[in-house]
PDB file of N, CA and C in Angstrom:
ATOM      1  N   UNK A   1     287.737-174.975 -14.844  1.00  0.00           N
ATOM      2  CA  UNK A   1     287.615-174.505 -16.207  1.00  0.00           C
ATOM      3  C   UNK A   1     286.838-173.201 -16.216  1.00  0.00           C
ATOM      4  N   UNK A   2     287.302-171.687 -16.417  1.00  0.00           N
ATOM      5  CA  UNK A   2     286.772-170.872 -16.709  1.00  0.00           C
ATOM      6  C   UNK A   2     286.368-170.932 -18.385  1.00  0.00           C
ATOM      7  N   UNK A   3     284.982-170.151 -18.033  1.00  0.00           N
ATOM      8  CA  UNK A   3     283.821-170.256 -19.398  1.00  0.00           C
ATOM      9  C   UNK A   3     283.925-168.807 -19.860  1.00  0.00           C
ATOM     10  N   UNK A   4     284.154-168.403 -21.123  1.00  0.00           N
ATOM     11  CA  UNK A   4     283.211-166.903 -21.512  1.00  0.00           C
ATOM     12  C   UNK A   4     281.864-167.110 -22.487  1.00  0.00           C
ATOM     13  N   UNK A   5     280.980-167.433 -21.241  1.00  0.00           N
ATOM     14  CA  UNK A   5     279.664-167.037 -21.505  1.00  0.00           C
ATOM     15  C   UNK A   5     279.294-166.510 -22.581  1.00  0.00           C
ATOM     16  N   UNK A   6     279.413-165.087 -22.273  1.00  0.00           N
ATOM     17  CA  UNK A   6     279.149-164.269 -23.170  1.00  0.00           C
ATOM     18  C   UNK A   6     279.604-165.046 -24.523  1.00  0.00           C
ATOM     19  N   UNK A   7     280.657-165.303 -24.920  1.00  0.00           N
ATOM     20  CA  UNK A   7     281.449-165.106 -26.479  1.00  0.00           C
ATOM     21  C   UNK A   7     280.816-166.888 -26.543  1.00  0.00           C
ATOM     22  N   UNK A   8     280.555-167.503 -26.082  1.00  0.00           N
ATOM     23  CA  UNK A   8     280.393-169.139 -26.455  1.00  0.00           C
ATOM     24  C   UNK A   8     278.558-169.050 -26.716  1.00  0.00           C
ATOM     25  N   UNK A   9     278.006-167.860 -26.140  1.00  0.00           N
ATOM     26  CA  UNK A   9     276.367-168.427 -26.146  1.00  0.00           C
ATOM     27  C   UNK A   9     275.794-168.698 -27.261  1.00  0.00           C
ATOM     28  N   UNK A  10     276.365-168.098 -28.419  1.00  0.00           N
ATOM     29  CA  UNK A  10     275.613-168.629 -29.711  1.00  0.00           C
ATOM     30  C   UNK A  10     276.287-169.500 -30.347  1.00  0.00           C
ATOM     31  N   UNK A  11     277.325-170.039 -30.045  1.00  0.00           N
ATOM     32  CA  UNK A  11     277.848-171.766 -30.491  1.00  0.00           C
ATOM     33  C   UNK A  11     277.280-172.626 -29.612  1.00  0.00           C
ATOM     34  N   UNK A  12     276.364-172.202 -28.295  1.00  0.00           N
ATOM     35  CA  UNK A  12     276.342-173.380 -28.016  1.00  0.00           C
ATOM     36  C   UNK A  12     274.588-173.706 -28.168  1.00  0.00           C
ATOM     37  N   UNK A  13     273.740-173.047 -28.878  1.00  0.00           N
ATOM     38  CA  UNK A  13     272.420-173.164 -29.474  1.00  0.00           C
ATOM     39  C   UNK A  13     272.213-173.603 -30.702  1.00  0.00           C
ATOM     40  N   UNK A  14     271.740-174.446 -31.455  1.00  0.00           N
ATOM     41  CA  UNK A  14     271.918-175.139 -32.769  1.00  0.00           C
ATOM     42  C   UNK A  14     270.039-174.401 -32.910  1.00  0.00           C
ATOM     43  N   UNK A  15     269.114-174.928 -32.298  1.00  0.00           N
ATOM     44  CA  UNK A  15     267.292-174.436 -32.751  1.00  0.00           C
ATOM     45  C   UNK A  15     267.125-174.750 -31.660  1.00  0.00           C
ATOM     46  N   UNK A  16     266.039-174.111 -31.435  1.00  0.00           N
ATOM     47  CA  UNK A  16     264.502-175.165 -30.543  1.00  0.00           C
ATOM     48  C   UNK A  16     263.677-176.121 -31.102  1.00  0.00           C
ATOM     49  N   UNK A  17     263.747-177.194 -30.216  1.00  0.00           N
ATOM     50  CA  UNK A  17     262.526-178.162 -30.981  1.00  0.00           C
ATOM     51  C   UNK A  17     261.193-178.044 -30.602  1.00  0.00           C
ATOM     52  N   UNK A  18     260.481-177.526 -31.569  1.00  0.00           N
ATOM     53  CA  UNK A  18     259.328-177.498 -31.822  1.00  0.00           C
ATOM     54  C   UNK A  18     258.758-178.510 -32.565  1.00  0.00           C
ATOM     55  N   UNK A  19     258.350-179.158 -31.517  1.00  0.00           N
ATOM     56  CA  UNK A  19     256.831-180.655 -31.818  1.00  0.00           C
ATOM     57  C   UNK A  19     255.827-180.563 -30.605  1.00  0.00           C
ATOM     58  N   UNK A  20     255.046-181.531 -31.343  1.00  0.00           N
ATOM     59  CA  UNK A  20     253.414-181.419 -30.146  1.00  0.00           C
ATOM     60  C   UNK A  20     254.170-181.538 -28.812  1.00  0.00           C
ATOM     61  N   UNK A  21     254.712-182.658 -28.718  1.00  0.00           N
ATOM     62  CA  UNK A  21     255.652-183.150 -27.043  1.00  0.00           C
ATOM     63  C   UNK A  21     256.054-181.838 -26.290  1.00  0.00           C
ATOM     64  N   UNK A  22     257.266-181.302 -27.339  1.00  0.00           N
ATOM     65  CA  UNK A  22     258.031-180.328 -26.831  1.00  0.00           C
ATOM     66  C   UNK A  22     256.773-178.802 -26.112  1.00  0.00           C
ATOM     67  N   UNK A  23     256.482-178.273 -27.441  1.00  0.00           N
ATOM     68  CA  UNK A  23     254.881-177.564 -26.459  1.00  0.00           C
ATOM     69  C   UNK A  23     254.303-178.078 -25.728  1.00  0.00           C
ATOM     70  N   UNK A  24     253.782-179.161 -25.276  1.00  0.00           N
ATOM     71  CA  UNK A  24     253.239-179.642 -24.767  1.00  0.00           C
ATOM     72  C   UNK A  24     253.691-179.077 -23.082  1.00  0.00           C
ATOM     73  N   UNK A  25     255.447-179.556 -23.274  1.00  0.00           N
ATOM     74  CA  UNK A  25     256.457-179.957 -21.738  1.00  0.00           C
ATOM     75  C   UNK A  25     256.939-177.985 -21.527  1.00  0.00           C
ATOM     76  N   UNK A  26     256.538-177.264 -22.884  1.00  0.00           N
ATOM     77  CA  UNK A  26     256.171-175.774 -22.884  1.00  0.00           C
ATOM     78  C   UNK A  26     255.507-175.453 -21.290  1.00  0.00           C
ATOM     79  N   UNK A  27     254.282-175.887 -21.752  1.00  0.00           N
ATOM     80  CA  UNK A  27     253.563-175.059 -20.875  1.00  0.00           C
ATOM     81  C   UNK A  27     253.748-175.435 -19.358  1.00  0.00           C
ATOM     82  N   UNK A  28     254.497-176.432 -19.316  1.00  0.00           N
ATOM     83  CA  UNK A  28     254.564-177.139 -17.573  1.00  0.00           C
ATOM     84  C   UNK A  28     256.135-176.617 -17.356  1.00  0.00           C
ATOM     85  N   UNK A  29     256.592-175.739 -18.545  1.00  0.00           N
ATOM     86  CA  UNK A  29     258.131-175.162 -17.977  1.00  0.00           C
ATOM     87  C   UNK A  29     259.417-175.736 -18.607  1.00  0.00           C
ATOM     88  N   UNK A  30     259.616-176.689 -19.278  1.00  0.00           N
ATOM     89  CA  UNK A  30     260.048-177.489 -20.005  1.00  0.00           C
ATOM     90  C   UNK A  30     260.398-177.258 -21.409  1.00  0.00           C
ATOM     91  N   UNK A  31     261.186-176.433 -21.632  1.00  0.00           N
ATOM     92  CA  UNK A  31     262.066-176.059 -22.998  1.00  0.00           C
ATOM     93  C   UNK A  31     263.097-176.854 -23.748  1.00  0.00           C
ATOM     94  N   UNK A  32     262.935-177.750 -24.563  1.00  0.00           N
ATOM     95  CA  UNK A  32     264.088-178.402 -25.461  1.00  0.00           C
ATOM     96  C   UNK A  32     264.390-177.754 -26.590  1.00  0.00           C
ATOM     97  N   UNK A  33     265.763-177.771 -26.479  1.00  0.00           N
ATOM     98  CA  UNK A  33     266.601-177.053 -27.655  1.00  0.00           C
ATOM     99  C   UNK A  33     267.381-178.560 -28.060  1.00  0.00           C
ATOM    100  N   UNK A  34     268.122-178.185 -29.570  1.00  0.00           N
ATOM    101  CA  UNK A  34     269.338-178.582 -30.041  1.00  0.00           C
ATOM    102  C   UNK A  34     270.203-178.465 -29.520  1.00  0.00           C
ATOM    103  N   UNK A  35     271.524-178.994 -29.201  1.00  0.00           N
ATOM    104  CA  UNK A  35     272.725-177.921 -28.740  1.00  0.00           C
ATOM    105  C   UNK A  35     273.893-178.773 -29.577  1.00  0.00           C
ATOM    106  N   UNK A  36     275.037-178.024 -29.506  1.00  0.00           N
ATOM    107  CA  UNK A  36     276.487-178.783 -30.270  1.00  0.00           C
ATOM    108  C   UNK A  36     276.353-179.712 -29.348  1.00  0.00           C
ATOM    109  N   UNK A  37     276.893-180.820 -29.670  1.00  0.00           N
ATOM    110  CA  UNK A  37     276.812-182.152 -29.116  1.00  0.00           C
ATOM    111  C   UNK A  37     278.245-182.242 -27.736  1.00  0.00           C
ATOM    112  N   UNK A  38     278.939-181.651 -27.908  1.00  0.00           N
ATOM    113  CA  UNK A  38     280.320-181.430 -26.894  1.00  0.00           C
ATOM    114  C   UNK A  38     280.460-180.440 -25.948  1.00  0.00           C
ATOM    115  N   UNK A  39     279.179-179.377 -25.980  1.00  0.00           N
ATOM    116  CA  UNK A  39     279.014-178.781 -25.240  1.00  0.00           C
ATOM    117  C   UNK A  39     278.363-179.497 -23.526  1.00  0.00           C
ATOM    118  N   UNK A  40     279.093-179.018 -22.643  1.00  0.00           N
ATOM    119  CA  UNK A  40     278.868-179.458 -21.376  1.00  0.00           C
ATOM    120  C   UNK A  40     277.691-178.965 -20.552  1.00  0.00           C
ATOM    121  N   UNK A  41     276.968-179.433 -19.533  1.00  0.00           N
ATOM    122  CA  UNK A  41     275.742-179.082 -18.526  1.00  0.00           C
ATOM    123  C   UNK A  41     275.974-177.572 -18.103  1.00  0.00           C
ATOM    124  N   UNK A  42     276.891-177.597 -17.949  1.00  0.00           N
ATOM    125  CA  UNK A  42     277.346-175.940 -16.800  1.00  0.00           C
ATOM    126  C   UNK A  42     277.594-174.744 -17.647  1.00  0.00           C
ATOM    127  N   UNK A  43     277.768-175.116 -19.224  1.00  0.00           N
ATOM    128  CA  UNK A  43     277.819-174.104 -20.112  1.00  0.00           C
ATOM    129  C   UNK A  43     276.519-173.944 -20.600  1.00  0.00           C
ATOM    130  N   UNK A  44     275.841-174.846 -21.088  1.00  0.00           N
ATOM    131  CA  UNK A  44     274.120-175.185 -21.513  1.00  0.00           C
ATOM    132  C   UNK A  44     273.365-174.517 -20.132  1.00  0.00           C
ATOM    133  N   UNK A  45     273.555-174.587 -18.934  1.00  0.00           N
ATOM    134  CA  UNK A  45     272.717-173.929 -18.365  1.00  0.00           C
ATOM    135  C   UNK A  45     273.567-172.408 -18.201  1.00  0.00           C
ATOM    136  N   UNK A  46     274.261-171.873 -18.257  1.00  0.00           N
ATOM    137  CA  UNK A  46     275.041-170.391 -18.278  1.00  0.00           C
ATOM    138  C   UNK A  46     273.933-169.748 -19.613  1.00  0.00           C
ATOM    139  N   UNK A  47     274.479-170.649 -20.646  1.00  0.00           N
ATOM    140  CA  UNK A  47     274.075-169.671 -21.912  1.00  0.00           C
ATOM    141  C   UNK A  47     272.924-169.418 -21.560  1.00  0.00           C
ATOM    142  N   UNK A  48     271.544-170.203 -21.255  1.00  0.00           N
ATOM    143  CA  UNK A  48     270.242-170.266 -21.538  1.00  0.00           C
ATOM    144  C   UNK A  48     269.576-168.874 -20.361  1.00  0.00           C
ATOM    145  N   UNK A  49     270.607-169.366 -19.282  1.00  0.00           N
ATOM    146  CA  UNK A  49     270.387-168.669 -17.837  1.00  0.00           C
ATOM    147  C   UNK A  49     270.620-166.446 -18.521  1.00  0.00           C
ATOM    148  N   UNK A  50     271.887-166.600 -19.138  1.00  0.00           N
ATOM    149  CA  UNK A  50     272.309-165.415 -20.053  1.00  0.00           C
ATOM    150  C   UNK A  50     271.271-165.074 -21.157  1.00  0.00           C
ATOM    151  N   UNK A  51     271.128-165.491 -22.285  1.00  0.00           N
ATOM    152  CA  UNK A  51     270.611-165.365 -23.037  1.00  0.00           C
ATOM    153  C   UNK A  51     268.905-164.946 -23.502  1.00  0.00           C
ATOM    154  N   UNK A  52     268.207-165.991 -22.461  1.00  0.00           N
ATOM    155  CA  UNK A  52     267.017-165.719 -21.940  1.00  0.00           C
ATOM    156  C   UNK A  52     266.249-164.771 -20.977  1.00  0.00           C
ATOM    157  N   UNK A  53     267.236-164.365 -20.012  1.00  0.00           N
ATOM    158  CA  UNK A  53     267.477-163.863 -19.252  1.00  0.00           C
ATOM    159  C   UNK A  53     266.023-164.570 -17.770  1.00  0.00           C
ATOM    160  N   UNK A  54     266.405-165.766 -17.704  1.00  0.00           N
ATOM    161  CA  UNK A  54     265.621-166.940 -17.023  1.00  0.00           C
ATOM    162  C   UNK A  54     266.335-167.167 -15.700  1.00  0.00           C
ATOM    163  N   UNK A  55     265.696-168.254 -14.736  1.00  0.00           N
ATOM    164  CA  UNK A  55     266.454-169.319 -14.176  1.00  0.00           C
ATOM    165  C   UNK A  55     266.275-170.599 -13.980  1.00  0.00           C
ATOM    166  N   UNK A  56     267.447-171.485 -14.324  1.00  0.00           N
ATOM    167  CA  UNK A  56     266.835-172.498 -14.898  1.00  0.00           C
ATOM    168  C   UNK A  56     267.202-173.313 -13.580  1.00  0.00           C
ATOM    169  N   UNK A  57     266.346-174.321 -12.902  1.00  0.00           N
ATOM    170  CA  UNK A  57     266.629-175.241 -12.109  1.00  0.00           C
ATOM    171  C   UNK A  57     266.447-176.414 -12.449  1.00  0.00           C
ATOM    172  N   UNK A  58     266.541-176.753 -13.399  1.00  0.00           N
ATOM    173  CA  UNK A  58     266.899-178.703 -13.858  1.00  0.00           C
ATOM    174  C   UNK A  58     266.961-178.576 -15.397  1.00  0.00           C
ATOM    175  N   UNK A  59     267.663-179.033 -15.834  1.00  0.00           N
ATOM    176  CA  UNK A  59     268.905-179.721 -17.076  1.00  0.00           C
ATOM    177  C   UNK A  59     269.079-181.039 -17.328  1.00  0.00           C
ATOM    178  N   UNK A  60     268.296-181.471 -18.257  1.00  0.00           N
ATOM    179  CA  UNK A  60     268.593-182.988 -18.575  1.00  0.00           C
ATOM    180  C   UNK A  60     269.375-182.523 -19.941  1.00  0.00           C
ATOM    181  N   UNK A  61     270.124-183.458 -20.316  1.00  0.00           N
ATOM    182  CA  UNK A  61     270.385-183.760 -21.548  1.00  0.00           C
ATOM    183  C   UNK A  61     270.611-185.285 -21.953  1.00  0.00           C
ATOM    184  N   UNK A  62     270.474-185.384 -23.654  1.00  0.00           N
ATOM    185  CA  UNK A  62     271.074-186.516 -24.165  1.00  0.00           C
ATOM    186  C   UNK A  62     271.070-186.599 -25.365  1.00  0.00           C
ATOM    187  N   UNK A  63     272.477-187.493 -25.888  1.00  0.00           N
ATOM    188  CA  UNK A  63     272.827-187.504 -27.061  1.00  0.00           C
ATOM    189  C   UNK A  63     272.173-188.546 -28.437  1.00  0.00           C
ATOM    190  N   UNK A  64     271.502-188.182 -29.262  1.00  0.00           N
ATOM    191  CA  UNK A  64     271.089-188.579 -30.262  1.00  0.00           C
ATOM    192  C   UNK A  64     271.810-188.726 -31.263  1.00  0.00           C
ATOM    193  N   UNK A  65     272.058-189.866 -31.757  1.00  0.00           N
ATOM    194  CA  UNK A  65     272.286-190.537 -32.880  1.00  0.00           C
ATOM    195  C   UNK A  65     272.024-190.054 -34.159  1.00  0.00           C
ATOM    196  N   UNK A  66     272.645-189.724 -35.275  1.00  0.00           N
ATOM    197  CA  UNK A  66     272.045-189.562 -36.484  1.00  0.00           C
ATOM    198  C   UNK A  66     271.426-190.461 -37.230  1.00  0.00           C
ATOM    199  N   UNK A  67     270.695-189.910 -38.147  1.00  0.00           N
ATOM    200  CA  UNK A  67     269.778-190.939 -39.240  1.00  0.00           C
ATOM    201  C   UNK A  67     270.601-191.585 -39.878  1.00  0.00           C
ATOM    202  N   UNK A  68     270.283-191.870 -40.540  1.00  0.00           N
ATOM    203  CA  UNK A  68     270.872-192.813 -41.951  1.00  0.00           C
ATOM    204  C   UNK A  68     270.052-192.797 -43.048  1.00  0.00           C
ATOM    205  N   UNK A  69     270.779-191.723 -44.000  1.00  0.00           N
ATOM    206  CA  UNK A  69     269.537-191.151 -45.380  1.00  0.00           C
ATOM    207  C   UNK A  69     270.647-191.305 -46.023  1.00  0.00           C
ATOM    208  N   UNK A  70     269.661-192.185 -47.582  1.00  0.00           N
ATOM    209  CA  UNK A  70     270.463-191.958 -48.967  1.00  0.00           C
ATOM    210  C   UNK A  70     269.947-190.647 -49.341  1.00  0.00           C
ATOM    211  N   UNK A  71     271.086-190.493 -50.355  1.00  0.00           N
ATOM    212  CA  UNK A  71     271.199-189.347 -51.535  1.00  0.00           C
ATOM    213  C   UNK A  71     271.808-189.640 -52.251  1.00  0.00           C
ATOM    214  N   UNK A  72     271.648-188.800 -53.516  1.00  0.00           N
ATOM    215  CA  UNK A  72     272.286-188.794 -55.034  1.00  0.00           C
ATOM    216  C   UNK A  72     271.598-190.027 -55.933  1.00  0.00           C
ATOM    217  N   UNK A  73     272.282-190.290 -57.355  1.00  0.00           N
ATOM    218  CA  UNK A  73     271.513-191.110 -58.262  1.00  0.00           C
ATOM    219  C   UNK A  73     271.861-192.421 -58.079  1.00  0.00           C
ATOM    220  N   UNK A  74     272.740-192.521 -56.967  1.00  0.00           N
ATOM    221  CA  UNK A  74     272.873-194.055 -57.042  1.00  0.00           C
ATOM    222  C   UNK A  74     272.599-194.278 -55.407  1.00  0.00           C
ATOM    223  N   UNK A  75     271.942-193.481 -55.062  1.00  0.00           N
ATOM    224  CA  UNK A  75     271.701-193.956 -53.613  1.00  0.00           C
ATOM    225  C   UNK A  75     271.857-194.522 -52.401  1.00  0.00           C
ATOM    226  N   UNK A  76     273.569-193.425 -52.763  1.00  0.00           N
ATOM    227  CA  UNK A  76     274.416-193.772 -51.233  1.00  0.00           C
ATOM    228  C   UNK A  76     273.826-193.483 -50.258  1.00  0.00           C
ATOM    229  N   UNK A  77     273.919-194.444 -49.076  1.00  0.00           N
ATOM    230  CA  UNK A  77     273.660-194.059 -47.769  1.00  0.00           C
ATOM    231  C   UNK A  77     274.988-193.130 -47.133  1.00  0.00           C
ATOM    232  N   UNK A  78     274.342-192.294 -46.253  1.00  0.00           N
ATOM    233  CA  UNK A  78     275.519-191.694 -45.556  1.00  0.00           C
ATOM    234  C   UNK A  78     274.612-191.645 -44.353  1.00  0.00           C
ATOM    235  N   UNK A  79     275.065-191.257 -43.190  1.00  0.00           N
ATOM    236  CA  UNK A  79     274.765-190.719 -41.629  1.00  0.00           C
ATOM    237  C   UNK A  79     274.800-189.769 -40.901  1.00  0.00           C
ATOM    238  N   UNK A  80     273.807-188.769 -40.597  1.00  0.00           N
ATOM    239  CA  UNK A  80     273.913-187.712 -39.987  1.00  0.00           C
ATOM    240  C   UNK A  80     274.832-187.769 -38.879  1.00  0.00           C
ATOM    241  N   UNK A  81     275.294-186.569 -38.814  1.00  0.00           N
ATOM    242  CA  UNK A  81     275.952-186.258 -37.384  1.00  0.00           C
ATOM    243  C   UNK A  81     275.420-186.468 -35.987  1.00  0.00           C
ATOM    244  N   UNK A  82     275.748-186.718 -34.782  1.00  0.00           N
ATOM    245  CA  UNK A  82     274.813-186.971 -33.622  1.00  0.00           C
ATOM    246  C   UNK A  82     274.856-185.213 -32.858  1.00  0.00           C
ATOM    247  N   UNK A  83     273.827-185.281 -32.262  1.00  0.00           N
ATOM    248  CA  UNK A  83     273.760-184.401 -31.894  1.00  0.00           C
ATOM    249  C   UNK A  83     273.183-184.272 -30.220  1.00  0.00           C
ATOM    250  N   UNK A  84     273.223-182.789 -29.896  1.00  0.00           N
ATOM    251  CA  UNK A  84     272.765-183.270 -28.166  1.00  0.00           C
ATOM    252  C   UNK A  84     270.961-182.367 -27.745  1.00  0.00           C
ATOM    253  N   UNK A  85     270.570-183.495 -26.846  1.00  0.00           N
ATOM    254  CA  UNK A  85     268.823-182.680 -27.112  1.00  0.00           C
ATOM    255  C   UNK A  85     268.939-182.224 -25.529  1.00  0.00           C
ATOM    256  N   UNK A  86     268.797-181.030 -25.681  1.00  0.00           N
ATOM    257  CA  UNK A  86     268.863-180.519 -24.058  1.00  0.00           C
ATOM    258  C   UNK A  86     267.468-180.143 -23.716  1.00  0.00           C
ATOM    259  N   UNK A  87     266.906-180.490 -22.345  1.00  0.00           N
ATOM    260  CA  UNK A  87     265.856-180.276 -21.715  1.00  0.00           C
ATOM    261  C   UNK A  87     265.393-179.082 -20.653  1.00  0.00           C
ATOM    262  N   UNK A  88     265.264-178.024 -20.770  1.00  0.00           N
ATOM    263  CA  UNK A  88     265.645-177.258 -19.445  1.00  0.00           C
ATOM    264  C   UNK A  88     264.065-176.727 -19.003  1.00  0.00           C
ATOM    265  N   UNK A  89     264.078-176.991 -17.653  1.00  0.00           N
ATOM    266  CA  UNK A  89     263.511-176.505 -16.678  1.00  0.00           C
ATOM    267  C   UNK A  89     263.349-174.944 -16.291  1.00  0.00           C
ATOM    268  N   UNK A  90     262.141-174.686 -16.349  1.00  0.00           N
ATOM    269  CA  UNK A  90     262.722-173.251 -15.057  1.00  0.00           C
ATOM    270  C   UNK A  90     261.573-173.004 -14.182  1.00  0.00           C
ATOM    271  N   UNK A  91     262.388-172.052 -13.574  1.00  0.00           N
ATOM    272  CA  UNK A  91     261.769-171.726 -12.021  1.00  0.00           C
ATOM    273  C   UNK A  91     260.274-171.037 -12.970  1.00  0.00           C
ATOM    274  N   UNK A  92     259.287-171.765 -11.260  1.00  0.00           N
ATOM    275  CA  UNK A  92     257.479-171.358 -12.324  1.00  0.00           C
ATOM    276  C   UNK A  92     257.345-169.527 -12.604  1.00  0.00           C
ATOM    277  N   UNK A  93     256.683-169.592 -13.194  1.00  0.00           N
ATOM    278  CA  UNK A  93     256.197-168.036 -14.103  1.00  0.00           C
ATOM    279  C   UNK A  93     256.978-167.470 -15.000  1.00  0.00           C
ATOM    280  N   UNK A  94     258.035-168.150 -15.447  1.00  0.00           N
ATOM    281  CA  UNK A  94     259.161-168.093 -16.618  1.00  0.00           C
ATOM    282  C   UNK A  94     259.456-168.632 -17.325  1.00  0.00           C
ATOM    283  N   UNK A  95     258.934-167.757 -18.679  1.00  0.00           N
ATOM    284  CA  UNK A  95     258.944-168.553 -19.943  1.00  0.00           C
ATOM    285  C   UNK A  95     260.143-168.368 -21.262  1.00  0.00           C
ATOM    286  N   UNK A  96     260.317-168.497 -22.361  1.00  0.00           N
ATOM    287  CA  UNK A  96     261.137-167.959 -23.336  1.00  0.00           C
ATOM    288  C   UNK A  96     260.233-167.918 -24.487  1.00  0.00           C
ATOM    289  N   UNK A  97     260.212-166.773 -24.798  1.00  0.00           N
ATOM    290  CA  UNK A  97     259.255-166.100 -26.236  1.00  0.00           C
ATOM    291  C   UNK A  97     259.475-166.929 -27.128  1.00  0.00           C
ATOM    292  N   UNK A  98     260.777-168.097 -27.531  1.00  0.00           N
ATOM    293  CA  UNK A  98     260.807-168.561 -29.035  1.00  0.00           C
ATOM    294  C   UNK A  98     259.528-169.381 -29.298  1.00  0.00           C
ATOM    295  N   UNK A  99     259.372-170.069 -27.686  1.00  0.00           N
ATOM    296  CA  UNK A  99     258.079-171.526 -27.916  1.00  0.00           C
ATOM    297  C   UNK A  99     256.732-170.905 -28.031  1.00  0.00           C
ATOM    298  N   UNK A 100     256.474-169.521 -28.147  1.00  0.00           N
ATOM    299  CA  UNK A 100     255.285-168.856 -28.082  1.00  0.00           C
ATOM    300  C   UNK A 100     254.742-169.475 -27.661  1.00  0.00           C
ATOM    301  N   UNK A 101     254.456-170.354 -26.173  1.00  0.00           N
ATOM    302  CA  UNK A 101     253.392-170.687 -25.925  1.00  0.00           C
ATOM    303  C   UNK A 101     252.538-169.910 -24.795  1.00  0.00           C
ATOM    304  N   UNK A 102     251.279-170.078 -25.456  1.00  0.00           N
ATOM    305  CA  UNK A 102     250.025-168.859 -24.570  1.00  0.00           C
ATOM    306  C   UNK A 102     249.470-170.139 -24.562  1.00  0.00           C
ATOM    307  N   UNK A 103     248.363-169.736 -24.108  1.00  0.00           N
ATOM    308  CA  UNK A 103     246.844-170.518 -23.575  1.00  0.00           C
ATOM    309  C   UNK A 103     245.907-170.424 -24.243  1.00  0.00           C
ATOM    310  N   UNK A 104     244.495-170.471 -24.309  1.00  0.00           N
ATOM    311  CA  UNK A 104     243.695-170.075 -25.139  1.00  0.00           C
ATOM    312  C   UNK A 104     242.878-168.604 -25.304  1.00  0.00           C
ATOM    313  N   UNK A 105     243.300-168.111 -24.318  1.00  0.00           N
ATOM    314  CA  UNK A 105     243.160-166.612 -24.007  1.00  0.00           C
ATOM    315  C   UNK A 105     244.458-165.976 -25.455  1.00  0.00           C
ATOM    316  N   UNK A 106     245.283-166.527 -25.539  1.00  0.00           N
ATOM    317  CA  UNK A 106     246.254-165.543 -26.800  1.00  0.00           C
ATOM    318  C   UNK A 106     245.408-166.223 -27.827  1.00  0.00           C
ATOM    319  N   UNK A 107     244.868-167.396 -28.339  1.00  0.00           N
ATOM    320  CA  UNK A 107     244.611-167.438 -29.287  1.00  0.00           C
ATOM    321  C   UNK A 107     243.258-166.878 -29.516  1.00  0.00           C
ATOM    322  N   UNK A 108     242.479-166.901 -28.604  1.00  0.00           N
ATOM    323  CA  UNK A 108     241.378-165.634 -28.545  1.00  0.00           C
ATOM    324  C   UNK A 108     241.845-164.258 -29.065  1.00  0.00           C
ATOM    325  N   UNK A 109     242.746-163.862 -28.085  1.00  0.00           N
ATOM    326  CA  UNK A 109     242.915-162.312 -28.513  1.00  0.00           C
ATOM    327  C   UNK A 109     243.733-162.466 -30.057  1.00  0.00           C
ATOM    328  N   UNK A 110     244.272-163.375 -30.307  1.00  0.00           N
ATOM    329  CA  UNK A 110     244.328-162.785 -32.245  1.00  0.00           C
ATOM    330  C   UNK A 110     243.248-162.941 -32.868  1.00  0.00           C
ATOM    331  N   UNK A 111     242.140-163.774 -32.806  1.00  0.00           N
ATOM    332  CA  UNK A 111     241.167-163.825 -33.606  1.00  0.00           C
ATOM    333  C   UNK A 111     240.577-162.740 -33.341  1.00  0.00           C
ATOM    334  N   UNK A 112     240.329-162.571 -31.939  1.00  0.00           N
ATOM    335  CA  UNK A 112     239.672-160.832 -32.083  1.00  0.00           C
ATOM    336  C   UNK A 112     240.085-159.666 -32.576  1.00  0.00           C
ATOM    337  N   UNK A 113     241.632-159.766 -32.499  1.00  0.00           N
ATOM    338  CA  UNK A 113     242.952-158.695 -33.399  1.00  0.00           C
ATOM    339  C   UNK A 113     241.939-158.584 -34.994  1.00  0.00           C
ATOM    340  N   UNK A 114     242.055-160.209 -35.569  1.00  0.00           N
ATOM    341  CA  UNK A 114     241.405-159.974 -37.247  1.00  0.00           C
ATOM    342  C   UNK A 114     240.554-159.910 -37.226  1.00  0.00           C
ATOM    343  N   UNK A 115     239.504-159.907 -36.636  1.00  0.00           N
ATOM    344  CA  UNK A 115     238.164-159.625 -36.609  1.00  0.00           C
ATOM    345  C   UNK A 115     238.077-157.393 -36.581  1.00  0.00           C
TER     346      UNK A 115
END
């Protein structure tokens, strides 16, 4: 199966998840994103490898289930869509700017910025 990279990399990114966990697995190298749920391992690591301009050496993924939330005045239930939570690795001293994560040395230097 030939891929175009290029033209698929922004269908195959939905967000980054940002929670305590996810920063947390930040700073040890460990980036989780969203991704379309049908997107495959070898395209998920192309885009990220492209896009970031990184290298990534380990790729977990897995597929999550949607919620189950009412809405409206009579309080139908309906069910989110499932979706896929990708995990990626990379080689040490390489990071991606979205998770801003620094140390306590960046949060030093902004307080000294407003000061």
């Amino acid at each position: 199966m030939k891929s175009k990279v290029g033209q698929k990399a922004h269908d195959v990114f939905v967000k980054p998840i940002i929670t305590e966990k996810s920063l947390q697995d930040a700073k040890k190298g460990k980036f989780t994103f969203s991704i379309v749920a049908k997107v495959p391992k070898n395209i998920i690591r192309q885009a990220v490898e492209k896009t970031f301009d990184v290298k990534v050496i380990g790729l977990t993924t897995s597929i999550v289930k949607g919620k189950k939330k009412r809405t409206g005045a009579k309080r139908i239930e309906r069910e989110e869509g499932i979706w896929k939570k990708a995990i990626v690795t990379l080689s040490s001293g390489q990071t991606i700017s979205v998770f801003g994560v620094g140390g306590d040395q960046d949060k030093k230097e902004k307080i000294k910025d407003k000061k």
